[in-house]
PDB file of N, CA and C in Angstrom:
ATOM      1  N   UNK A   1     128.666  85.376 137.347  1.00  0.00           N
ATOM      2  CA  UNK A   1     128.433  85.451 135.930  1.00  0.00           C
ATOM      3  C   UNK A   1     129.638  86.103 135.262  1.00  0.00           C
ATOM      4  N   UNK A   2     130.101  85.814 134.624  1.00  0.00           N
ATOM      5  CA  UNK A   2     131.129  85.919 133.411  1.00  0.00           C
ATOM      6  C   UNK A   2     130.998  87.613 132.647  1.00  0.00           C
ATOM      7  N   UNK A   3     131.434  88.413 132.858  1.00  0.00           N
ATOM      8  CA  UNK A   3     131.625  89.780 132.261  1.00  0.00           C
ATOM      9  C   UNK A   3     132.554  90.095 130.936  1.00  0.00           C
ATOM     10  N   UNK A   4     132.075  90.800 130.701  1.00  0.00           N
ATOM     11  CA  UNK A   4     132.884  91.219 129.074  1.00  0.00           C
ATOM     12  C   UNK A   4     133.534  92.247 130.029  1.00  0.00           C
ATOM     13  N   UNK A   5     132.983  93.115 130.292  1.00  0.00           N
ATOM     14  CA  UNK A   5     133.524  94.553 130.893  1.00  0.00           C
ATOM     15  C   UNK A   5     132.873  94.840 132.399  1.00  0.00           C
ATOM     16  N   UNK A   6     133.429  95.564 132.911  1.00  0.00           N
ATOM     17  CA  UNK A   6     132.565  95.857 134.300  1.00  0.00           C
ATOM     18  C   UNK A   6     131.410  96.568 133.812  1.00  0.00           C
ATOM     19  N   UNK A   7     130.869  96.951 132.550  1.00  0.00           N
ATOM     20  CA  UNK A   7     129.528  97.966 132.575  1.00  0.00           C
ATOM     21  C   UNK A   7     128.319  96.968 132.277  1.00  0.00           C
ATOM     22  N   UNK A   8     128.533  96.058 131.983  1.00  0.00           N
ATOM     23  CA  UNK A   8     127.668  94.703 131.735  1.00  0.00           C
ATOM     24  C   UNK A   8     127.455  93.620 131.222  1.00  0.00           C
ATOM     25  N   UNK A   9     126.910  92.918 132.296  1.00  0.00           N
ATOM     26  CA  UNK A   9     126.774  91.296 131.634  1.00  0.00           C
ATOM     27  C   UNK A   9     127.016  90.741 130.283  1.00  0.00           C
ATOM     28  N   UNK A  10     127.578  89.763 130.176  1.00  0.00           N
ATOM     29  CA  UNK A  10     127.385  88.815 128.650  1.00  0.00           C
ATOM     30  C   UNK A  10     126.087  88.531 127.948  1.00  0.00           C
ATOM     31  N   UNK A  11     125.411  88.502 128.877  1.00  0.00           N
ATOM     32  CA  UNK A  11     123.838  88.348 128.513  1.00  0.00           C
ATOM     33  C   UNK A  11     123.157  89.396 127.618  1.00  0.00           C
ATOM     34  N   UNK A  12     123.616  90.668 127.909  1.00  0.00           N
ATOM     35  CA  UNK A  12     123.147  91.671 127.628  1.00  0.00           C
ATOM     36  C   UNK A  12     123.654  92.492 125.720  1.00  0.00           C
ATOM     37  N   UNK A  13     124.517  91.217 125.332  1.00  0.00           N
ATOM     38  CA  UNK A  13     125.050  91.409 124.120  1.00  0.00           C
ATOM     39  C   UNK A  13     124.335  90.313 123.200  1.00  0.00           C
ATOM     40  N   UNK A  14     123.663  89.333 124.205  1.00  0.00           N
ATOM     41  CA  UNK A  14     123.226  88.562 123.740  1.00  0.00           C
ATOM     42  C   UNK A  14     121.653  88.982 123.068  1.00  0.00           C
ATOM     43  N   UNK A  15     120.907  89.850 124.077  1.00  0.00           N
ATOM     44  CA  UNK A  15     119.938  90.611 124.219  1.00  0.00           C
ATOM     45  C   UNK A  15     120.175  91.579 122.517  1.00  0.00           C
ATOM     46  N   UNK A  16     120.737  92.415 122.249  1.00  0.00           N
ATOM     47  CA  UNK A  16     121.662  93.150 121.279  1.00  0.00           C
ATOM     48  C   UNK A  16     121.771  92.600 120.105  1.00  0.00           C
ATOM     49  N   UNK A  17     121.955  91.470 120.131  1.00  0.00           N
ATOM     50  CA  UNK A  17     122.136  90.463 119.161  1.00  0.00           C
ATOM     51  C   UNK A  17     120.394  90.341 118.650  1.00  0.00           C
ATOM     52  N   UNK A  18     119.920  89.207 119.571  1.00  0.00           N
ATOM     53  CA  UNK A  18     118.808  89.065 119.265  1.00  0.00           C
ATOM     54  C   UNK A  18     117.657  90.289 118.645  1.00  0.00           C
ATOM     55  N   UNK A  19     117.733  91.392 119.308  1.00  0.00           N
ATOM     56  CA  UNK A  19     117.054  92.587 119.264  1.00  0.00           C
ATOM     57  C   UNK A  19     117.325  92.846 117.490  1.00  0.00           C
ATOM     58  N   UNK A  20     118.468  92.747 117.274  1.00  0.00           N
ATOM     59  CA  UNK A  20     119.216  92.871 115.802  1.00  0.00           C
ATOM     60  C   UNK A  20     118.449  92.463 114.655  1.00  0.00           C
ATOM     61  N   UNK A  21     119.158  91.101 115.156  1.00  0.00           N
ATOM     62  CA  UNK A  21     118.733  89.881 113.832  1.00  0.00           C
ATOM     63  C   UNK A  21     117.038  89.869 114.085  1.00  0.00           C
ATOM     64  N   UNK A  22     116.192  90.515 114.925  1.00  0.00           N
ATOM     65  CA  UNK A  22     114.619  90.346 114.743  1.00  0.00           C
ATOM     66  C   UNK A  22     114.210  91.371 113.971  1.00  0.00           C
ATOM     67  N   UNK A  23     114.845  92.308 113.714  1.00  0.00           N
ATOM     68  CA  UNK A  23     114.792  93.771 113.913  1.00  0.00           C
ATOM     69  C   UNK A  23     115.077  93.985 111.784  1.00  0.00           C
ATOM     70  N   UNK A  24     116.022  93.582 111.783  1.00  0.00           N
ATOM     71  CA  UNK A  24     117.021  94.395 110.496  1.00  0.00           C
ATOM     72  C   UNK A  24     116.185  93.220 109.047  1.00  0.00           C
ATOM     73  N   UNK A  25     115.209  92.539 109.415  1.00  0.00           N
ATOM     74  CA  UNK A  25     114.317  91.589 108.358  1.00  0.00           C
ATOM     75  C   UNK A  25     113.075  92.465 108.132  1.00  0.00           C
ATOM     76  N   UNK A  26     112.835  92.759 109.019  1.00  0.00           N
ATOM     77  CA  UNK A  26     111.289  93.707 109.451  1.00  0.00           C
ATOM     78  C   UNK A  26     111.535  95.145 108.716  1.00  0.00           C
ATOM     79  N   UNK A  27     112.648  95.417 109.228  1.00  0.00           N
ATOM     80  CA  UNK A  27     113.099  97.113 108.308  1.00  0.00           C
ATOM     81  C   UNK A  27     113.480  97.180 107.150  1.00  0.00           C
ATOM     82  N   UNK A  28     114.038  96.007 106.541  1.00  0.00           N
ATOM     83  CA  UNK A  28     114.622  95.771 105.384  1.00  0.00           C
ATOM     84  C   UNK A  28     112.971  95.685 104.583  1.00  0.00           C
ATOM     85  N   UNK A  29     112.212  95.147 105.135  1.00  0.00           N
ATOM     86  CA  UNK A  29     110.714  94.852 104.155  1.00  0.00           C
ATOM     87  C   UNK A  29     110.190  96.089 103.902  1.00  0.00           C
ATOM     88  N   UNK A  30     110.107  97.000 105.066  1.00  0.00           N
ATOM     89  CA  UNK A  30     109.328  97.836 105.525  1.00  0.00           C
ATOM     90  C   UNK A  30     110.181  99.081 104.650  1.00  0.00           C
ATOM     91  N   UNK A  31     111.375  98.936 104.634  1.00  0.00           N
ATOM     92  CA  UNK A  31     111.831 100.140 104.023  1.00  0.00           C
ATOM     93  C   UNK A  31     111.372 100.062 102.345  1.00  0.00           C
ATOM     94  N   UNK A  32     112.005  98.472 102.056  1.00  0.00           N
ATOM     95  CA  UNK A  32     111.444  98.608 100.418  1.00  0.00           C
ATOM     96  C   UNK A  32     110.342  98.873 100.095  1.00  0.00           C
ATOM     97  N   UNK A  33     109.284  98.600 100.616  1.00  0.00           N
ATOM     98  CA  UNK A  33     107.607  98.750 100.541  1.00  0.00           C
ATOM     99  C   UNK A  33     107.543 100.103 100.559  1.00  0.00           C
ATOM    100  N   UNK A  34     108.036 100.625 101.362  1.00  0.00           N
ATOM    101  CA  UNK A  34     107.641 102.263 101.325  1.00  0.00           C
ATOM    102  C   UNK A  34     108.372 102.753 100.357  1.00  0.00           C
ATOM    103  N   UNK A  35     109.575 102.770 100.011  1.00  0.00           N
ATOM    104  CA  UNK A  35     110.512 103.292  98.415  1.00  0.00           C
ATOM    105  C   UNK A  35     109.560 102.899  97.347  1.00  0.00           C
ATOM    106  N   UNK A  36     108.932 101.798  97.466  1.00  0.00           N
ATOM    107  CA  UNK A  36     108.420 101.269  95.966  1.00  0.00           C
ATOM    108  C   UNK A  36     106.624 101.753  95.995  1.00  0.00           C
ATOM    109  N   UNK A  37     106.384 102.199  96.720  1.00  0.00           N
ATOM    110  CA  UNK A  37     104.631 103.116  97.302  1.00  0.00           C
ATOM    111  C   UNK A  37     105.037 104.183  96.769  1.00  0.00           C
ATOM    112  N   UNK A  38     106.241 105.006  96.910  1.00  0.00           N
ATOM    113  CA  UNK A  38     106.569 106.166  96.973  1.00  0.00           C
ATOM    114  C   UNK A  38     105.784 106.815  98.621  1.00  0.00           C
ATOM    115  N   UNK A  39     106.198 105.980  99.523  1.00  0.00           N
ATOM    116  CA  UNK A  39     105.781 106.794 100.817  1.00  0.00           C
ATOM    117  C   UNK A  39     107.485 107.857 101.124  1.00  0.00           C
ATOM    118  N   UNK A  40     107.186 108.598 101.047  1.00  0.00           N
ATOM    119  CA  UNK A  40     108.673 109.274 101.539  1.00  0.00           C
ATOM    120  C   UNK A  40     108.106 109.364 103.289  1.00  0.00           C
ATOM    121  N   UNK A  41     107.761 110.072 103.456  1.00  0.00           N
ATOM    122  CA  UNK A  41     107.297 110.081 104.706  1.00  0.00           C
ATOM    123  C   UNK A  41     107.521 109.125 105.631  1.00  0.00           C
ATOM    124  N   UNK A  42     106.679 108.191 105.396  1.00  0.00           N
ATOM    125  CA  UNK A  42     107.193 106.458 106.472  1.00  0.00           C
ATOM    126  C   UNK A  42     108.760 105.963 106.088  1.00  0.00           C
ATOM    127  N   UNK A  43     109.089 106.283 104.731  1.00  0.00           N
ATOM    128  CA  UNK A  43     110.386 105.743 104.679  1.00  0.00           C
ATOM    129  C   UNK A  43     111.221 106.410 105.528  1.00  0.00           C
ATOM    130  N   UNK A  44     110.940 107.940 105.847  1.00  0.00           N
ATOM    131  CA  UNK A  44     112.347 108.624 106.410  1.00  0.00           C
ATOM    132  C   UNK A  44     111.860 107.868 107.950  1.00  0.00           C
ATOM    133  N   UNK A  45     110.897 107.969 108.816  1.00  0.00           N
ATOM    134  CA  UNK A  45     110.543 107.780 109.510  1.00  0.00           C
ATOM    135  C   UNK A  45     110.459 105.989 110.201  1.00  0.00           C
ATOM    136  N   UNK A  46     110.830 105.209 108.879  1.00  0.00           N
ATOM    137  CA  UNK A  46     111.533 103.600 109.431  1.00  0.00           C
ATOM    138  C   UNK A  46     112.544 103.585 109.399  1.00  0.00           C
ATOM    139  N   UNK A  47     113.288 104.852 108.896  1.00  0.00           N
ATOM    140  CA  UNK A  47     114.718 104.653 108.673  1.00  0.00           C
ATOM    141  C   UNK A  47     115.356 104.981 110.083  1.00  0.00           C
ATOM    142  N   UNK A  48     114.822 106.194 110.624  1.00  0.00           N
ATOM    143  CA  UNK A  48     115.220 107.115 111.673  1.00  0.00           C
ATOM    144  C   UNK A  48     114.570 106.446 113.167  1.00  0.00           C
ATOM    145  N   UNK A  49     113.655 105.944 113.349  1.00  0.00           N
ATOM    146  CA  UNK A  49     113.136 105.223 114.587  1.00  0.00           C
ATOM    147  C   UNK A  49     113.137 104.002 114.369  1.00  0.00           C
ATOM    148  N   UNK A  50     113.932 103.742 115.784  1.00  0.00           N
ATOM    149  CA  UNK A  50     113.311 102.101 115.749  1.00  0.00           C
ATOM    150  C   UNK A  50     112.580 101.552 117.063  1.00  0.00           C
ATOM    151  N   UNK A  51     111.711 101.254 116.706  1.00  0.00           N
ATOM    152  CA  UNK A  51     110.792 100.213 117.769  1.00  0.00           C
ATOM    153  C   UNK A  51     110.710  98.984 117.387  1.00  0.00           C
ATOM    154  N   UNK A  52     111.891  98.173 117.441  1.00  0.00           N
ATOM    155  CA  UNK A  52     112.416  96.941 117.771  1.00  0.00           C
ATOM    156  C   UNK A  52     111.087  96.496 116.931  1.00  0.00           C
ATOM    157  N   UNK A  53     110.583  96.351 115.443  1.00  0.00           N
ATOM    158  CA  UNK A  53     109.914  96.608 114.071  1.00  0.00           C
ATOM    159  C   UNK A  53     108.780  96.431 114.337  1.00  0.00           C
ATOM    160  N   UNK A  54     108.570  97.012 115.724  1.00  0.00           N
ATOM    161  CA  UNK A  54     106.789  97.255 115.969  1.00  0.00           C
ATOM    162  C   UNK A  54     106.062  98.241 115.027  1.00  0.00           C
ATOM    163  N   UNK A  55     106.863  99.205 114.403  1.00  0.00           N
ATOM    164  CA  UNK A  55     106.354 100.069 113.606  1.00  0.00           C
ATOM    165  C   UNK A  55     106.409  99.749 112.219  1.00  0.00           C
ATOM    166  N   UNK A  56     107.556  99.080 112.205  1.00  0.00           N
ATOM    167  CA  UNK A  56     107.652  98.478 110.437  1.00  0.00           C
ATOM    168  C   UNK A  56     106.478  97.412 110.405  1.00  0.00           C
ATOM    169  N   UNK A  57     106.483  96.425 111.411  1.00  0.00           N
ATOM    170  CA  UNK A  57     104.980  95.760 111.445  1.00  0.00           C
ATOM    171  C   UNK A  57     103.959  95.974 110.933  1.00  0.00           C
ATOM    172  N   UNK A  58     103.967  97.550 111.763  1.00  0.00           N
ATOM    173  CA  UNK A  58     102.210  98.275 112.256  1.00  0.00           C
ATOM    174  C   UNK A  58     102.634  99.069 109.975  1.00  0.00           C
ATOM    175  N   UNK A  59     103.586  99.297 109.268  1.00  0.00           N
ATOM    176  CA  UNK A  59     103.554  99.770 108.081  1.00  0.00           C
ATOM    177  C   UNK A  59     103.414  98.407 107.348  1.00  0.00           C
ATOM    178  N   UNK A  60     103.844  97.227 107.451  1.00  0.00           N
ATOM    179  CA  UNK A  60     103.643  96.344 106.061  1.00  0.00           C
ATOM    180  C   UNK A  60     102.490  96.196 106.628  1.00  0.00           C
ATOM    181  N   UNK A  61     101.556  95.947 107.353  1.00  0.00           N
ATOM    182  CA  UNK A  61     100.350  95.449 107.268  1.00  0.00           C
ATOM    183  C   UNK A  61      99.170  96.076 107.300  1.00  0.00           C
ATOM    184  N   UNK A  62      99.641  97.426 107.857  1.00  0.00           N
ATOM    185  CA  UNK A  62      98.592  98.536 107.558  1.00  0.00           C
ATOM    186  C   UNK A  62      98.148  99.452 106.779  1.00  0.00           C
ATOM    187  N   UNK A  63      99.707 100.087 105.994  1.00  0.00           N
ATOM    188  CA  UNK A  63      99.330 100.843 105.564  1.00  0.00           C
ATOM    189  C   UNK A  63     100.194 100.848 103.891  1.00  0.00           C
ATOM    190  N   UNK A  64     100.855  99.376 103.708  1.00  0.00           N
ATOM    191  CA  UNK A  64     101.262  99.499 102.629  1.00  0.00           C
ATOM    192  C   UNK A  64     100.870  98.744 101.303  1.00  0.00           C
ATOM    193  N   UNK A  65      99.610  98.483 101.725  1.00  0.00           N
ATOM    194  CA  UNK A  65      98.675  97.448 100.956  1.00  0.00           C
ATOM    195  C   UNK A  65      98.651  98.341  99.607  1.00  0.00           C
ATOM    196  N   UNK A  66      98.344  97.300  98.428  1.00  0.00           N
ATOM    197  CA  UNK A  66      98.468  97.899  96.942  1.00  0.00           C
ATOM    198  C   UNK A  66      97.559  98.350  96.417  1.00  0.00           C
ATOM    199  N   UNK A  67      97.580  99.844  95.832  1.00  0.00           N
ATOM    200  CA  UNK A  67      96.443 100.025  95.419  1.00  0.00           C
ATOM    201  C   UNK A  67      95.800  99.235  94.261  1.00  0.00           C
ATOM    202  N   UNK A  68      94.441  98.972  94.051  1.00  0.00           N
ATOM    203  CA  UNK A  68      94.179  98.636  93.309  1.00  0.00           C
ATOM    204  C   UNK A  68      93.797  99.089  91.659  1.00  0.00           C
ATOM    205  N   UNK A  69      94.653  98.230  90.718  1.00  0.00           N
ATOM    206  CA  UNK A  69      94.732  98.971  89.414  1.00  0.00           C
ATOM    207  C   UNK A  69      93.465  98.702  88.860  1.00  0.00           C
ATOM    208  N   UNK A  70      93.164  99.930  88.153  1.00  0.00           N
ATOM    209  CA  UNK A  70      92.041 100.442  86.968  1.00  0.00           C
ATOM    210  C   UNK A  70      92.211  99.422  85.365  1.00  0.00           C
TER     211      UNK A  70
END
């Protein structure tokens, strides 16, 4: 197999890549939703962790639903 460097595979940038571009759509939602809630809390906290947007997920669909106006 074809190496970039001796520390690892080509594959593994490929991996990097993908992880990325799945990743930076999910946080980009997840961050605006929480700025525009006024969640400070989840915002610092999607900004600072990432779980490959299992958590930005588990925030647009759980917990950033709109309140309902009077």
């Amino acid at each position: 197999m074809e190496q970039v460097n001796s520390l690892y595979p080509v594959w593994v940038t490929w991996v990097i890549l993908a992880a990325t571009a799945w990743t930076l759509p999910w946080k980009g939602v997840a961050l605006w939703r929480s700025a525009r809630n006024n969640h400070t809390a989840w915002f610092v906290v999607l900004l600072i962790v990432n779980t490959l947007a299992i958590l930005e997920i588990i925030y647009i669909f759980g917990f950033s639903k709109k309140k309902p106006q009077a």
